[in-house]
C-alpha atoms as a PDB file:
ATOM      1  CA  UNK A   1       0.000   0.000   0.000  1.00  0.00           C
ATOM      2  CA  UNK A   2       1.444   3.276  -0.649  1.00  0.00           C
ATOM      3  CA  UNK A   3       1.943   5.712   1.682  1.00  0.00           C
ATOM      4  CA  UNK A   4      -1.305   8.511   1.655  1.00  0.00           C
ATOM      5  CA  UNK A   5      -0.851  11.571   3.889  1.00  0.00           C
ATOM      6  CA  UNK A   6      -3.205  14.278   4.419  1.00  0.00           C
ATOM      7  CA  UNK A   7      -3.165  17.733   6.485  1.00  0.00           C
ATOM      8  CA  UNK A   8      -5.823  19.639   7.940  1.00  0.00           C
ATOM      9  CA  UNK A   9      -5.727  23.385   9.464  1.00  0.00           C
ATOM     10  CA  UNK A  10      -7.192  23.401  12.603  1.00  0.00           C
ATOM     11  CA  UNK A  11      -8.260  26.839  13.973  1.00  0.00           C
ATOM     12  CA  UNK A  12      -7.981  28.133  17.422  1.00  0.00           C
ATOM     13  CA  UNK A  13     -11.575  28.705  19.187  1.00  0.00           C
ATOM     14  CA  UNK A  14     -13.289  27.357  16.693  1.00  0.00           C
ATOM     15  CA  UNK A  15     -15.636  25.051  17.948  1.00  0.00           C
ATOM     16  CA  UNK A  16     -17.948  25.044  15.001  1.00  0.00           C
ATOM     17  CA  UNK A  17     -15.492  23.021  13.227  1.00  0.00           C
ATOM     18  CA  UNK A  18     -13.571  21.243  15.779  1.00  0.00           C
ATOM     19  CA  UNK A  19     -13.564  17.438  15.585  1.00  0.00           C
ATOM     20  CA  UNK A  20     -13.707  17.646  11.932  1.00  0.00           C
ATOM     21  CA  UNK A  21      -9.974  16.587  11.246  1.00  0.00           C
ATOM     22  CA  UNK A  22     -10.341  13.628  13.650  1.00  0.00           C
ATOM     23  CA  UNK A  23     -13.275  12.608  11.477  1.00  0.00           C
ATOM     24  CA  UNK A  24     -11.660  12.581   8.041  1.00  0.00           C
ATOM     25  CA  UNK A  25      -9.064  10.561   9.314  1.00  0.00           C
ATOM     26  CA  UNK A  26     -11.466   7.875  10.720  1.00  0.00           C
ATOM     27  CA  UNK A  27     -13.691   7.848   7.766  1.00  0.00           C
ATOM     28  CA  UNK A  28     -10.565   7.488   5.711  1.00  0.00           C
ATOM     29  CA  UNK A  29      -9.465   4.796   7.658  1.00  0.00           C
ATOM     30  CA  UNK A  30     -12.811   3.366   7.278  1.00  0.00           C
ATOM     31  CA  UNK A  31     -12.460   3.275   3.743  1.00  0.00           C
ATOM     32  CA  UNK A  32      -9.314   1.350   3.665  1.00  0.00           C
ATOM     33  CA  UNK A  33     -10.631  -1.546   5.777  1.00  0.00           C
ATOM     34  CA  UNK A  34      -8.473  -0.700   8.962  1.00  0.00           C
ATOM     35  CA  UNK A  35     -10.025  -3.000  11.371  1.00  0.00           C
ATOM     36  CA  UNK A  36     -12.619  -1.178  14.063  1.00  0.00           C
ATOM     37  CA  UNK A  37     -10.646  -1.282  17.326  1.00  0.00           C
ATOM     38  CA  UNK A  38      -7.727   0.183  15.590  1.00  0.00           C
ATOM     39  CA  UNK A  39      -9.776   2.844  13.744  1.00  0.00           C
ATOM     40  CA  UNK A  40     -11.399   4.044  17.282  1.00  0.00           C
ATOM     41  CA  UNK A  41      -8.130   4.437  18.582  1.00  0.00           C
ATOM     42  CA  UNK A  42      -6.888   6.788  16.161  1.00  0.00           C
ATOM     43  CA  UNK A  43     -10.159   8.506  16.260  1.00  0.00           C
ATOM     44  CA  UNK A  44      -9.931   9.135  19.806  1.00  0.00           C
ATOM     45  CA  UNK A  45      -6.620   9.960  19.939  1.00  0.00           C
ATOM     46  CA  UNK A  46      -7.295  12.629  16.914  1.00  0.00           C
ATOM     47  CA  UNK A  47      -9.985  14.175  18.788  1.00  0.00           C
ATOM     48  CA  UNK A  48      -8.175  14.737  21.796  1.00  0.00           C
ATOM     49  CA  UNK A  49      -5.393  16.298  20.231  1.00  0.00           C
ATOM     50  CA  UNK A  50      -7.594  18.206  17.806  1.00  0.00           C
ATOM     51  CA  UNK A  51      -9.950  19.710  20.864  1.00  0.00           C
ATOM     52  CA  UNK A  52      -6.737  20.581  22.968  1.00  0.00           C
ATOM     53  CA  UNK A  53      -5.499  22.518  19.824  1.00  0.00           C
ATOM     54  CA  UNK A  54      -8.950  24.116  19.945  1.00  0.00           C
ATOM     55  CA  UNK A  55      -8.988  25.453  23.429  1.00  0.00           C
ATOM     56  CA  UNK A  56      -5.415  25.810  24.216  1.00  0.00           C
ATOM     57  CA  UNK A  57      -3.265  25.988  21.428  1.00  0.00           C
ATOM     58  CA  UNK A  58      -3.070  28.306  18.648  1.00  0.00           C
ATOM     59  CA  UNK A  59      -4.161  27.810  15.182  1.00  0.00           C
ATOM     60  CA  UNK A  60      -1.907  24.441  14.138  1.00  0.00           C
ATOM     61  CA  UNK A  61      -2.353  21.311  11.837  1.00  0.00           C
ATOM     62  CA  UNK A  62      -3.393  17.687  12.349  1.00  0.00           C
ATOM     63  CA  UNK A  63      -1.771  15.355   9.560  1.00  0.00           C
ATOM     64  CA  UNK A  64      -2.254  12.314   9.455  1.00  0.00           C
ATOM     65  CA  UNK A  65       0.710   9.746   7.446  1.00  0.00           C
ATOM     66  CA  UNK A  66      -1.093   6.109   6.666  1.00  0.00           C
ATOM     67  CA  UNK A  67       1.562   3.281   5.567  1.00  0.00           C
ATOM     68  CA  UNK A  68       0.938  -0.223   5.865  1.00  0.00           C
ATOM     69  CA  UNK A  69       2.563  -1.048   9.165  1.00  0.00           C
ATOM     70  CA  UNK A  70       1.707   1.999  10.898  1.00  0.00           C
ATOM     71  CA  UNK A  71      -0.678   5.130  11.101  1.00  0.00           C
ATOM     72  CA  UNK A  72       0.920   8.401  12.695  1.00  0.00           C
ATOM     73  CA  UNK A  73      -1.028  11.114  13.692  1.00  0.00           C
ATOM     74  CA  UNK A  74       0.959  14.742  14.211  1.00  0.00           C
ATOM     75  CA  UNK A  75      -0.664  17.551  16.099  1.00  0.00           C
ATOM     76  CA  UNK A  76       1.449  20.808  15.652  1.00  0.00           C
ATOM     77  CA  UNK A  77      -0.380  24.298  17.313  1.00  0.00           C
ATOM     78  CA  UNK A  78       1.714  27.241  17.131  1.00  0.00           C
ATOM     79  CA  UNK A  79      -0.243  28.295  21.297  1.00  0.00           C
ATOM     80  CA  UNK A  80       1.739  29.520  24.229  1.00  0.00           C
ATOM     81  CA  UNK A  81       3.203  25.884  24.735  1.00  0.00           C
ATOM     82  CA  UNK A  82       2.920  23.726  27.927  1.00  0.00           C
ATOM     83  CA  UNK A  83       4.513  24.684  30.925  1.00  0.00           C
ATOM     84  CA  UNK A  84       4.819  21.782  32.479  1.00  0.00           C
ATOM     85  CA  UNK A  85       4.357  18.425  30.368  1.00  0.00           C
ATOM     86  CA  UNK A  86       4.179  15.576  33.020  1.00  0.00           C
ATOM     87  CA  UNK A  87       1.802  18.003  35.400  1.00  0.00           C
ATOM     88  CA  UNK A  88      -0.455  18.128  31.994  1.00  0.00           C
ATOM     89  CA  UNK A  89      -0.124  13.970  31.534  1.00  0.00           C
ATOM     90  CA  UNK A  90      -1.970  13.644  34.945  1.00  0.00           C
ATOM     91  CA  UNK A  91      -5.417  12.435  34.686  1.00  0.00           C
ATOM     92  CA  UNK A  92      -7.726  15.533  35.957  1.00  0.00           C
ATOM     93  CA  UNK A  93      -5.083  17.964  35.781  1.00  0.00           C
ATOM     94  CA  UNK A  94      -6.899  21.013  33.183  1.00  0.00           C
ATOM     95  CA  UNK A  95      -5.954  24.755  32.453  1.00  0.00           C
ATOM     96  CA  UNK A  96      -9.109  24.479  30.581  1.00  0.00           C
ATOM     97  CA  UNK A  97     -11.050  28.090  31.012  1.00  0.00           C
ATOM     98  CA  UNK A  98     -14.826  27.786  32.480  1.00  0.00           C
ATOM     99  CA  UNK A  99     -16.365  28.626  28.798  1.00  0.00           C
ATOM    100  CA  UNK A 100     -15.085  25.445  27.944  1.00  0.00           C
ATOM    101  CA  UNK A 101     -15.748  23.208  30.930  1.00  0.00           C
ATOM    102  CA  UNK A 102     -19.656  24.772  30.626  1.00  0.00           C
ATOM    103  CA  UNK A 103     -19.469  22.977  27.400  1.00  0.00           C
ATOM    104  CA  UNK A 104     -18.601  20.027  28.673  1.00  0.00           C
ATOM    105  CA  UNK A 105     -14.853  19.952  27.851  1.00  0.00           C
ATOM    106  CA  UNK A 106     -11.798  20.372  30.143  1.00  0.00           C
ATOM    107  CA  UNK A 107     -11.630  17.555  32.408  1.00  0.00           C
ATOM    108  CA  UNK A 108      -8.329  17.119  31.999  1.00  0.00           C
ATOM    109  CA  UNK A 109      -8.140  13.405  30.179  1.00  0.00           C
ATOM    110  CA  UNK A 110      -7.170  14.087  26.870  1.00  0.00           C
ATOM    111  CA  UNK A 111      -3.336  13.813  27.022  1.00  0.00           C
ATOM    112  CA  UNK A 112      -4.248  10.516  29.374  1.00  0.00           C
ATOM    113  CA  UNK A 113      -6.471   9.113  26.969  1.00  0.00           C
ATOM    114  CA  UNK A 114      -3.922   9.605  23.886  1.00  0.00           C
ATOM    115  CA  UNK A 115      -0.761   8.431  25.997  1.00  0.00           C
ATOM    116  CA  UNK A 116      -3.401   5.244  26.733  1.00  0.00           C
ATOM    117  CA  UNK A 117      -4.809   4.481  23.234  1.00  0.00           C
ATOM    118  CA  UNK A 118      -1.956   5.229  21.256  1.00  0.00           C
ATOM    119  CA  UNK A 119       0.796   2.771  20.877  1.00  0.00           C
ATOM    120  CA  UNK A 120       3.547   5.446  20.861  1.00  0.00           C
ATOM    121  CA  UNK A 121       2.897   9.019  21.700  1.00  0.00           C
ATOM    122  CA  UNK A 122       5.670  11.600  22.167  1.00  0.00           C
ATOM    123  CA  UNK A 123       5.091  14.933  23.442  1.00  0.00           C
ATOM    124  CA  UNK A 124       7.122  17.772  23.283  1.00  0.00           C
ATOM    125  CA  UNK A 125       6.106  22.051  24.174  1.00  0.00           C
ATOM    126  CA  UNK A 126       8.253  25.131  25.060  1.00  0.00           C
ATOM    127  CA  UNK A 127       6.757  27.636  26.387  1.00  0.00           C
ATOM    128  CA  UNK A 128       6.082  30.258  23.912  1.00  0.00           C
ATOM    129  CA  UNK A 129       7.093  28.147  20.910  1.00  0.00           C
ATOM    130  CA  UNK A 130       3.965  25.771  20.611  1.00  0.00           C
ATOM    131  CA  UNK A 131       3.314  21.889  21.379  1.00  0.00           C
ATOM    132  CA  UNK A 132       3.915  18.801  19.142  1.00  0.00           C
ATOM    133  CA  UNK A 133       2.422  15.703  19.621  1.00  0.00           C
ATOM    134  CA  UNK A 134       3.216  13.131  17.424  1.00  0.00           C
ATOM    135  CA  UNK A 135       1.261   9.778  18.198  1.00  0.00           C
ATOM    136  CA  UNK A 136       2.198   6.170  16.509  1.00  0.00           C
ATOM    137  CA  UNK A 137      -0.202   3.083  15.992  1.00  0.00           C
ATOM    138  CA  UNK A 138       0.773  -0.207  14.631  1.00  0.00           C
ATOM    139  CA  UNK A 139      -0.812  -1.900  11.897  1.00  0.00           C
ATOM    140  CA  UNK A 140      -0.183  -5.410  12.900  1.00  0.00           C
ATOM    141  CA  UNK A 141      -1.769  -7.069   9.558  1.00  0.00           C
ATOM    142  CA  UNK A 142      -5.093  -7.045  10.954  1.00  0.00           C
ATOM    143  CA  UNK A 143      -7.311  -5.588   8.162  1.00  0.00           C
ATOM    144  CA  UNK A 144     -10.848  -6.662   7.703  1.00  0.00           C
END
């Protein structure tokens, strides 16, 4: 299979749109007969890392890189950064604002649910200079 890579703009606040990446890259995966536990995780891990970029990053990209052993999924926002990475990989811990937790978000799981469905996930933020997450699943020939 060749490689296919796509790219999406993600925008910064906008909540109109948000989750929209994440779902292009699970209906693609759909398409190409990626088996249905695998396709959740990527979708959940895209969504995460998509809604994060939403509320707390700046305007950034989620691209997505589908091969036939693996599926990685790269999350680039061009925010303030994190201050403190391992503080944000606790479950519950949130800098979420209150807009956002009235609409149900910020309960501080989503780098907790990524680091937990993803089979490789590596972080990295300055402050000031953005965050990166880049997050790695295995295809391990298991196609429908």
């Amino acid at each position: 299979m060749p490689s296919i890579q796509k790219t999406f703009h993600v925008t910064k606040n906008d909540f109109i749109h948000a989750g929209e990446a994440s779902i292009h890259v699970k209906n693609l995966l759909k398409s190409l007969n990626y088996v249905p536990d695998l396709v959740r995780r990527v979708a959940i891990c895209g969504y995460e890392a998509e809604m994060n970029l939403v509320m707390h990053g700046g305007d950034g990209e989620l691209s997505v890189d589908v091969n036939a052993d693996r599926i990685i999924v790269d999350v680039i926002d061009h925010g303030q950064g994190i201050a403190d990475v391992e503080l944000a990989m606790q479950e519950g811990y949130s800098t979420a604002k209150d807009e956002y937790r009235e609409m149900g978000f910020g309960a501080g799981m989503g780098l907790p649910n990524i680091k937990k469905n993803s089979d490789e996930m590596v972080i990295t933020s300055e402050q000031g200079n953005g965050t990166h997450v880049k997050m790695v699943f295995f295809n391990k020939g298991l196609n429908v």
